[in-house]
Protein backbone atom coordinates (compact mmCIF):
# COMPACT_ATOMS: atom_id res chain seq x y z
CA UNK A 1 0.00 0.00 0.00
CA UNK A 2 1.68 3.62 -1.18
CA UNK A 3 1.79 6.50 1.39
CA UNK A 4 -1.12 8.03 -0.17
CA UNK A 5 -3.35 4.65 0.26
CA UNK A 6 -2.31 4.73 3.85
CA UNK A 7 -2.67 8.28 4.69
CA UNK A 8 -6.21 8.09 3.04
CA UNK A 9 -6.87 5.13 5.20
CA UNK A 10 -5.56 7.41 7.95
CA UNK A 11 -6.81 11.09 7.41
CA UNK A 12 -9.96 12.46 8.67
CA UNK A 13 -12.32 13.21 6.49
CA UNK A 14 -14.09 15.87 8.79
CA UNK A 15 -13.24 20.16 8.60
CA UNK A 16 -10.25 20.09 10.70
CA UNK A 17 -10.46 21.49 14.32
CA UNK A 18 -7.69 23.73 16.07
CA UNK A 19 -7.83 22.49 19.74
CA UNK A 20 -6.99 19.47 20.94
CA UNK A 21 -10.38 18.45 22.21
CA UNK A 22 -11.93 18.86 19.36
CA UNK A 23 -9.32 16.48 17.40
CA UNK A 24 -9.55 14.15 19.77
CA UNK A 25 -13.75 14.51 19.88
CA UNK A 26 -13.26 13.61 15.84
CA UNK A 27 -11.02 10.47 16.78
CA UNK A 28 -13.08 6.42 16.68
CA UNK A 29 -13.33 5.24 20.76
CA UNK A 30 -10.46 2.36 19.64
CA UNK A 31 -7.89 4.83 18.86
CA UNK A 32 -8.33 6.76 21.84
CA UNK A 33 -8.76 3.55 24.29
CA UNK A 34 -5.66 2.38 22.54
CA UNK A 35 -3.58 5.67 23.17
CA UNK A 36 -5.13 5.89 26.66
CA UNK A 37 -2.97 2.79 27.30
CA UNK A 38 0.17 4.32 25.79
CA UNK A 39 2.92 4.18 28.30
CA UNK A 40 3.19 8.08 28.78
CA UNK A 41 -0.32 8.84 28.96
CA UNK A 42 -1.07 5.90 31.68
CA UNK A 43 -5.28 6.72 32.00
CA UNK A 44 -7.70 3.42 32.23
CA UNK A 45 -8.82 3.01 28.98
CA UNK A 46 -12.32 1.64 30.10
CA UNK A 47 -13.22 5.36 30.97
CA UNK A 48 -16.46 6.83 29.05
CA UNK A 49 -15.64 7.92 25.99
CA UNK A 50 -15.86 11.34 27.17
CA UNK A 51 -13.45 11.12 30.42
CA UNK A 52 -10.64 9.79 27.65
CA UNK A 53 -11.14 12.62 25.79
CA UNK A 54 -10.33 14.94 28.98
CA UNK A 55 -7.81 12.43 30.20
CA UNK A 56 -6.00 12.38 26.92
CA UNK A 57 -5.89 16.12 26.48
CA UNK A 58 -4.99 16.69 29.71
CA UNK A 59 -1.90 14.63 29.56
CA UNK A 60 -1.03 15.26 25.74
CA UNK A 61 -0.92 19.00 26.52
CA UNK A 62 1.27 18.74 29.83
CA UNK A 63 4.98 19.82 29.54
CA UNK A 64 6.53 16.29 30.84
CA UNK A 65 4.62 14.27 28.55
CA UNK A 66 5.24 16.12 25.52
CA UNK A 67 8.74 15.99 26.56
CA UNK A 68 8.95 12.36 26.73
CA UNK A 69 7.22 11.66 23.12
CA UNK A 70 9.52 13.88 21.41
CA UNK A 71 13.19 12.33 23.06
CA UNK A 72 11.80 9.90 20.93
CA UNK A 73 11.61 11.46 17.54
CA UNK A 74 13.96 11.02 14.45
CA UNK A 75 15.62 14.23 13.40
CA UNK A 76 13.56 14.18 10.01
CA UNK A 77 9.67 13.80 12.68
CA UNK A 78 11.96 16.61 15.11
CA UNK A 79 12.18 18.90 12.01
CA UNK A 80 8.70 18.81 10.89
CA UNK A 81 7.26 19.02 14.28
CA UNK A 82 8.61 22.29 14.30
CA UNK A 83 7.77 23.47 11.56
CA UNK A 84 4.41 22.52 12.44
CA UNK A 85 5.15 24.33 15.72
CA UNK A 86 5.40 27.56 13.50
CA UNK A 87 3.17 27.71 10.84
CA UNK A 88 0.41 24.96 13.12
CA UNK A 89 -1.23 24.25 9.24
CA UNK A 90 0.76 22.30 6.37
CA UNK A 91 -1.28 21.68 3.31
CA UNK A 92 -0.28 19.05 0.50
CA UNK A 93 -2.62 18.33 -2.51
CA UNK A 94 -1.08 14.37 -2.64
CA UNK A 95 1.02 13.00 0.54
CA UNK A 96 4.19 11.80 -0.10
CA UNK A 97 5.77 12.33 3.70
CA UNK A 98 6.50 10.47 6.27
CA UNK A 99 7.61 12.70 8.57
CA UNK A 100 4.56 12.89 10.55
CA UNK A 101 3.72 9.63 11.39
CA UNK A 102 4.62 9.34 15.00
CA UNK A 103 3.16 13.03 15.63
CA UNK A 104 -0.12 11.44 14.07
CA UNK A 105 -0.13 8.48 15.70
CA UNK A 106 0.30 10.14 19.15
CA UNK A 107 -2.19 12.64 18.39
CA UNK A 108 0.64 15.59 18.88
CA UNK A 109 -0.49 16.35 14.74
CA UNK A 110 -3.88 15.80 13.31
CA UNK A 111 -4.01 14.61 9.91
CA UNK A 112 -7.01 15.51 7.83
CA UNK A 113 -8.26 14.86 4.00
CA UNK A 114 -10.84 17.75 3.18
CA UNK A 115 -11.53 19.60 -0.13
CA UNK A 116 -9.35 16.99 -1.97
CA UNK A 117 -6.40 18.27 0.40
CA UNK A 118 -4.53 16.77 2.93
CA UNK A 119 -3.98 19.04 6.33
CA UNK A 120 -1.90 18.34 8.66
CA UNK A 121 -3.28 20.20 11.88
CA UNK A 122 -1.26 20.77 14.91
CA UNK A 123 -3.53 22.16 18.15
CA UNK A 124 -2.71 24.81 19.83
CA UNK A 125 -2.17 23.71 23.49
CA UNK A 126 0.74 21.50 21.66
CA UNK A 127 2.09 24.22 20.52
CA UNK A 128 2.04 26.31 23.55
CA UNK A 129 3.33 22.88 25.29
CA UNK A 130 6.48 23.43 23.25
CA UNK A 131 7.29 26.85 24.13
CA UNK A 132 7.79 26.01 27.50
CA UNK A 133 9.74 23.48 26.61
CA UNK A 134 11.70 25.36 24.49
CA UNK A 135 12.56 27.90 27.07
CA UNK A 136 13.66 24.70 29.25
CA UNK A 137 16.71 24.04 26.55
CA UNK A 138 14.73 21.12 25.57
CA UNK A 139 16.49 21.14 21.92
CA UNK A 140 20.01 20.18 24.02
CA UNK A 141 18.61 17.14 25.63
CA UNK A 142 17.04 16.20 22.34
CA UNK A 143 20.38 16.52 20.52
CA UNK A 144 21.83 14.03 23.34
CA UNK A 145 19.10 11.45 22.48
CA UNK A 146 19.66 11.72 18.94
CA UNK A 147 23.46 11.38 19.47
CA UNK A 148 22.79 8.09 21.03
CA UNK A 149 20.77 7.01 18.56
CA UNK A 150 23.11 7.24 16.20
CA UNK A 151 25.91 5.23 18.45
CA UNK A 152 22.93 2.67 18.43
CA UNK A 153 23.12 2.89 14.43
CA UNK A 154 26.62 2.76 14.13
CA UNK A 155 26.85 -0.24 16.50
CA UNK A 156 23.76 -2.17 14.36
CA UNK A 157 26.05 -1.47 11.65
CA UNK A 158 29.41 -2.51 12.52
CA UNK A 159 28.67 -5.26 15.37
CA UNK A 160 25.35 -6.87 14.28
CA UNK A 161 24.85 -7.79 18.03
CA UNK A 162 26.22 -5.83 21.03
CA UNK A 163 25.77 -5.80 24.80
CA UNK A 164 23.63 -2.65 25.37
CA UNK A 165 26.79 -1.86 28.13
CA UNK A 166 29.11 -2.06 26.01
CA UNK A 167 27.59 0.81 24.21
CA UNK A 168 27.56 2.74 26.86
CA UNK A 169 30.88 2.26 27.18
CA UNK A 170 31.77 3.22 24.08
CA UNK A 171 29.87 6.28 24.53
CA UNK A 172 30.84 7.38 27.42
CA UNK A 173 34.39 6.88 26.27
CA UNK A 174 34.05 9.72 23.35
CA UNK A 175 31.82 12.05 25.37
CA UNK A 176 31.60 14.46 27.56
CA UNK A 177 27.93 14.46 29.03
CA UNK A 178 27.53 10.73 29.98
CA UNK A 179 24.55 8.43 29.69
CA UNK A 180 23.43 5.21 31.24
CA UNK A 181 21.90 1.75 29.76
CA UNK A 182 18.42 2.96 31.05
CA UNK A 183 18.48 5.96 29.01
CA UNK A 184 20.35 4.52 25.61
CA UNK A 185 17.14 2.26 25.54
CA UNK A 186 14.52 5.02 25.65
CA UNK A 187 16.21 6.74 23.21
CA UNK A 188 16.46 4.11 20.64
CA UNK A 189 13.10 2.81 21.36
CA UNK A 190 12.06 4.41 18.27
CA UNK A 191 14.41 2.70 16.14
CA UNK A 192 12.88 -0.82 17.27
CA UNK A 193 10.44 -0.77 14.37
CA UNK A 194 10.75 -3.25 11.13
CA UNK A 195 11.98 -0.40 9.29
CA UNK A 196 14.49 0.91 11.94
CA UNK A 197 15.99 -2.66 11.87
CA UNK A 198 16.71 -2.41 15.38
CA UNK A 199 15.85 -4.57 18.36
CA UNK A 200 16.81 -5.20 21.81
CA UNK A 201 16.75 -8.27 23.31
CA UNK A 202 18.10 -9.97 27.09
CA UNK A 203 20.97 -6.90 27.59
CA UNK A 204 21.81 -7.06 23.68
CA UNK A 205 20.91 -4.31 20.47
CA UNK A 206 20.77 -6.70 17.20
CA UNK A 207 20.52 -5.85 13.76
CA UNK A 208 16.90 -7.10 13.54
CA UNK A 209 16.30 -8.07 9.50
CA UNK A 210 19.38 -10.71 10.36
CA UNK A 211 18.32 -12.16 13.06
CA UNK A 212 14.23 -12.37 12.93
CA UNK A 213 12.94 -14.10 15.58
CA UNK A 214 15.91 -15.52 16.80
CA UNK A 215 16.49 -17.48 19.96
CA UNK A 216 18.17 -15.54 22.71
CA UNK A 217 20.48 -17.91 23.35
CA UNK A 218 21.63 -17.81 19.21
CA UNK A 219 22.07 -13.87 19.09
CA UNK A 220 24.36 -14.25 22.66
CA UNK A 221 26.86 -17.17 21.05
CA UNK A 222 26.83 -15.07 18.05
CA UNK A 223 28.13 -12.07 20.38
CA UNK A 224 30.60 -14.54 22.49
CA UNK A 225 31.87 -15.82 19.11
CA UNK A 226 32.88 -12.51 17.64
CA UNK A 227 33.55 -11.18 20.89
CA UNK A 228 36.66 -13.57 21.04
CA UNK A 229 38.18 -10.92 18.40
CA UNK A 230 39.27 -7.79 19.09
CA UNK A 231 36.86 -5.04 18.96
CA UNK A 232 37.15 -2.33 16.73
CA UNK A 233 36.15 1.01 18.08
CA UNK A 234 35.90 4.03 15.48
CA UNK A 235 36.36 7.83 16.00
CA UNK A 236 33.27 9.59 16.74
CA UNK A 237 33.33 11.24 13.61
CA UNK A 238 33.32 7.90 11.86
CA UNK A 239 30.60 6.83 14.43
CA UNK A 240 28.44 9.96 13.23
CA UNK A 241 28.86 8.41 9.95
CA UNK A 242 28.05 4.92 10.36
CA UNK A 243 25.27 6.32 12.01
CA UNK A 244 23.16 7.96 9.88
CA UNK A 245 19.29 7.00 9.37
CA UNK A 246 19.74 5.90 5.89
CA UNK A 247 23.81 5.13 6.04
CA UNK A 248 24.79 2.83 3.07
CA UNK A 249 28.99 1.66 3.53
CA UNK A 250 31.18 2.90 0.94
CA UNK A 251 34.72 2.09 0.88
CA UNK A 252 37.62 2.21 -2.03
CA UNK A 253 36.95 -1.25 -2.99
CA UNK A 254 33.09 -1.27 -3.66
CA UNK A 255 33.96 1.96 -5.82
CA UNK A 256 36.71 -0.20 -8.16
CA UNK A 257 33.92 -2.95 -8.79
CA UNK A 258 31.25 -0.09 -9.37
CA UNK A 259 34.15 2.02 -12.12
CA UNK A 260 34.95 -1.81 -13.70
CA UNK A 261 30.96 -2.33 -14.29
CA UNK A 262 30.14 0.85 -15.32
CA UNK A 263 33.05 2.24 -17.31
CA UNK A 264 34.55 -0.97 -19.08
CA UNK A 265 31.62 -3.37 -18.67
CA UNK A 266 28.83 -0.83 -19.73
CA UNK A 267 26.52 -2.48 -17.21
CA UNK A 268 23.62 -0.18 -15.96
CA UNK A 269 24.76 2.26 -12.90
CA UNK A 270 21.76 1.38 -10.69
CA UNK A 271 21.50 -2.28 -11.49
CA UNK A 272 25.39 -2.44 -10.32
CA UNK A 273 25.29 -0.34 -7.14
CA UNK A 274 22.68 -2.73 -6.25
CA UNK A 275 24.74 -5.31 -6.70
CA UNK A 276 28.11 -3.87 -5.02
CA UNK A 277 25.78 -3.34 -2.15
CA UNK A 278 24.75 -6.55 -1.90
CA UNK A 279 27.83 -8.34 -2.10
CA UNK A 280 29.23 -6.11 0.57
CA UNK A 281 25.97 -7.01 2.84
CA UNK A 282 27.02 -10.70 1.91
CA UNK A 283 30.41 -10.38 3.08
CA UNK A 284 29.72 -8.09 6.74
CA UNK A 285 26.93 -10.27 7.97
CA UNK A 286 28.43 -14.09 7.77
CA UNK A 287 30.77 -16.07 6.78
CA UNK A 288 29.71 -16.83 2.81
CA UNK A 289 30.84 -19.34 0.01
CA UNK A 290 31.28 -18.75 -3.87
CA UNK A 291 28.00 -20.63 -4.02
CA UNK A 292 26.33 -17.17 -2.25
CA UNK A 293 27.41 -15.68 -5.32
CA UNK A 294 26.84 -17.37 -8.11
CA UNK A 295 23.79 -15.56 -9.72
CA UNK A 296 25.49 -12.35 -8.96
CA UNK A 297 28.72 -13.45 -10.71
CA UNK A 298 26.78 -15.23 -14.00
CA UNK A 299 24.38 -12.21 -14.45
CA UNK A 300 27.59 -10.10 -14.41
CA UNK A 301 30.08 -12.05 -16.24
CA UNK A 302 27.68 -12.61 -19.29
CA UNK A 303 29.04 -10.12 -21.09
CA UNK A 304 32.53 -10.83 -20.42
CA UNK A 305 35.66 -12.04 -21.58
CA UNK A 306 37.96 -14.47 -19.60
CA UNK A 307 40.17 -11.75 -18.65
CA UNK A 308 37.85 -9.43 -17.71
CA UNK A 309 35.71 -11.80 -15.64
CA UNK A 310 38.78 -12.99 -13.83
CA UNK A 311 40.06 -8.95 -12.88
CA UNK A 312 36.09 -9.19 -11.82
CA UNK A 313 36.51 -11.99 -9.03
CA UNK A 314 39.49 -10.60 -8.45
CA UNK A 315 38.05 -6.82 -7.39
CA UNK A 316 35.42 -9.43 -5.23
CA UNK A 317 37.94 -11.15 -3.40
CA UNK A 318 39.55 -7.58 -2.51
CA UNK A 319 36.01 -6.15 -1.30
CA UNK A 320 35.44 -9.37 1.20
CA UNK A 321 39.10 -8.80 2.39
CA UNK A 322 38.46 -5.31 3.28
CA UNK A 323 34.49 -4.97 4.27
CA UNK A 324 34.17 -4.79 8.63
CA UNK A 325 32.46 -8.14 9.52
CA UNK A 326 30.00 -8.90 12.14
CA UNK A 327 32.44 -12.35 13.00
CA UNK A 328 35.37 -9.96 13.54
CA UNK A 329 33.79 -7.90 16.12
CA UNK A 330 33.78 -4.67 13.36
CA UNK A 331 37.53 -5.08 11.71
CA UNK A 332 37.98 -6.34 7.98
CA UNK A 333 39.63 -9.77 7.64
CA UNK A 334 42.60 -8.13 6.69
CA UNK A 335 43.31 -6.14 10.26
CA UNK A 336 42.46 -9.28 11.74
CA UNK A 337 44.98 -11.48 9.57
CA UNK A 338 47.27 -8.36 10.36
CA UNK A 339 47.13 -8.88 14.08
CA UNK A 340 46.94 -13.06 13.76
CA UNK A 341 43.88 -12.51 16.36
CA UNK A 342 41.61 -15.31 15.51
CA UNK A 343 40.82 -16.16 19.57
CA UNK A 344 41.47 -19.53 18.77
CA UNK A 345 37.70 -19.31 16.47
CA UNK A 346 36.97 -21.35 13.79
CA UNK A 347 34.22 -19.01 12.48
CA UNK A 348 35.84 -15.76 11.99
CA UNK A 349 35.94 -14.47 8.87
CA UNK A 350 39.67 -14.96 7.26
CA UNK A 351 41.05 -12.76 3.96
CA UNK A 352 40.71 -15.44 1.45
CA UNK A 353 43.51 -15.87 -1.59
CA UNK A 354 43.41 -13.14 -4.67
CA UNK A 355 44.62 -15.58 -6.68
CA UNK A 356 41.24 -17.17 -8.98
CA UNK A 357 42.91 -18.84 -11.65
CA UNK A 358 41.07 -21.70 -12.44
CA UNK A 359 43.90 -24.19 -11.32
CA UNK A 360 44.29 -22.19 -8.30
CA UNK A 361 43.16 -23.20 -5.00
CA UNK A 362 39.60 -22.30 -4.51
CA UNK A 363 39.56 -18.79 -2.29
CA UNK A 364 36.93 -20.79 -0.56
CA UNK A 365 39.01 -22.07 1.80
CA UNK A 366 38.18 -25.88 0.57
CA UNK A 367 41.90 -27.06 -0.10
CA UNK A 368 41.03 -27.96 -3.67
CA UNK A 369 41.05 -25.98 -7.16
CA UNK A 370 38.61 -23.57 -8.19
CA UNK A 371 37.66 -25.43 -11.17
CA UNK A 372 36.73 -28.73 -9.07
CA UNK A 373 35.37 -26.62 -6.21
CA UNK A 374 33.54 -23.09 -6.60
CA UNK A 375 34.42 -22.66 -10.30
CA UNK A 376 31.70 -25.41 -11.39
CA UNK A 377 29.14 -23.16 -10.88
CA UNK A 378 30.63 -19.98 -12.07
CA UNK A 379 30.74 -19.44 -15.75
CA UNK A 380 33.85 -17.64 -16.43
């Protein structure tokens, strides 16, 4: 279902009101029982339908409970709620933005569909609510819970599972105002959503699509296994990059396979980036086989000569040797070949051999030649 379909589904279709009570006299009795039981506004949701109104508002529109919905917002929903704050009316002719969801859903926004518009509404005690919050240096704390939301990012990214304290740790290694295990969980609890890929579990953050429904005890050996590497720790600054909502890895080597595709090959620039990104997702999350690969390498390597297909699994062999793994606690299986710090593992991920040739031993790690091993199924 599109944005639109959903926001239809969503919107109002009444004239939109400018209070809060009024919204929330517009709302269907489920949505407000169901916010009633919301874990900020605390009021029995059994109340008349009436009494939830006035016990909604009430809370909504005090100071502390505003407070505690927005720690929770993304930069992009912290943006647009104030610009809602100053103009209290955005009108759009066809939604495309999701910026507004979480306002919506806590009923900080209203969104309405009238006159073949959509209008987003926000009432006026909210915005009064904010001022004072404002004038608290609210936007400070805020930019502390958004700074450890992206630590929570970065370590997602570069760990795949981590002990919540050792985040902390990290954290309260590179800066100055400190934080606790408490408070790194309420301010990531936002990013424990499908699409923030996020979830915590028993003391651990996991990268979430990896591990769906996993055991506890299977994301905690998976920690204990890496964690008999060393762990690499970046700079902040390269922590505020790994960070980022929509962060996508980039590193020399991805770039080579994406000039080879693009500039020699003459293969599509989209179709390819999709592809460099998914070999280096292939390579950071597990330990992988040619056999991973195979449709990758035969859709590429159609158009092909030996020579260049070869300097192709050659530029491959480089990106898995230099992409930060999950299995070696964040460092590339070169740095970890450089140090000879294996912890005695069987599992972490090693640099495998450059050298493809088809009598060459298979960079698998099988002990026999490509062509017998790997190389049957690649066409080269």
């Amino acid at each position: 279902m599109s944005m639109s379909a959903i926001s239809m589904e969503c919107a109002i279709n009444e004239i939109p009101k400018y209070t809060l009570r009024e919204q929330l006299a517009q709302r269907r009795e489920r949505w407000l029982r169901d916010l009633a039981a919301d874990p900020e506004i605390t009021i029995n949701p059994k109340l008349s339908r009436n009494e939830l109104i006035e016990g909604i508002a009430e809370k909504l529109s005090a100071i502390e409970t505003l407070k505690q919905f927005l720690l929770c917002f993304s930069r992009v929903e912290m943006e647009f709620f104030q610009e809602m704050v100053k103009t209290h009316e955005i009108k759009w002719d066809d939604l495309e933005n999701s910026s507004y969801t979480i306002s919506y859903l806590n009923g900080l926004i209203t969104l309405y569909y009238y006159n073949e518009q959509f209008i987003c509404v926000m009432p006026g005690e909210i915005r009064a609510a904010y001022g004072e919050l404002e004038r608290a240096s609210f936007q400070a704390e805020w930019e502390h819970f958004e700074l450890l939301r992206t630590y929570g990012r970065a370590a997602k990214e570069l760990y795949g599972v981590i002990k919540v304290a050792d985040i902390v740790d990290i954290f309260n290694t590179q800066n100055i105002k400190q934080t606790t295990a408490i408070e790194l969980k309420k301010a990531i609890s936002a990013l424990q959503t499908e699409s923030g890929g996020i979830a915590i579990k028993g003391g651990y953050l996991y990268e979430n699509f990896s591990f769906p429904d996993m055991p506890l005890k299977d994301i905690i050996n998976f920690a204990r296994e890496a964690a008999k590497k060393p762990r690499y720790i970046p700079s902040k600054d390269e922590i505020l990059l790994l960070g980022q909502a929509r962060y996508v890895s980039q590193n020399p080597q991805k770039a080579a396979i994406e000039d080879f595709l693009i500039r020699e090959i003459r293969l599509e620039s989209i179709p390819t980036i999709d592809m460099t990104d998914g070999l280096g997702w292939l390579f950071q999350t597990k330990p992988w086989r040619f056999d991973d690969m195979t449709e990758i390498i035969n859709t590429a390597t159609e158009r092909m000569n030996k020579e260049q297909a070869e300097r192709f699994l050659y530029l491959i062999m480089d990106l898995s040797n230099n992409t930060r793994t999950w299995l070696n606690n964040g460092h590339t299986p070169n740095e970890i070949h450089g140090m000879g710090a294996n912890g005695g593992s069987s599992s972490f991920v090693k640099p495998i051999m450059l050298d493809v040739g088809r009598n060459g031993q298979c960079p698998c790690g099988s002990g026999r030649k490509y062509k017998h091993c790997c190389g049957k199924s690649v066409k080269i």
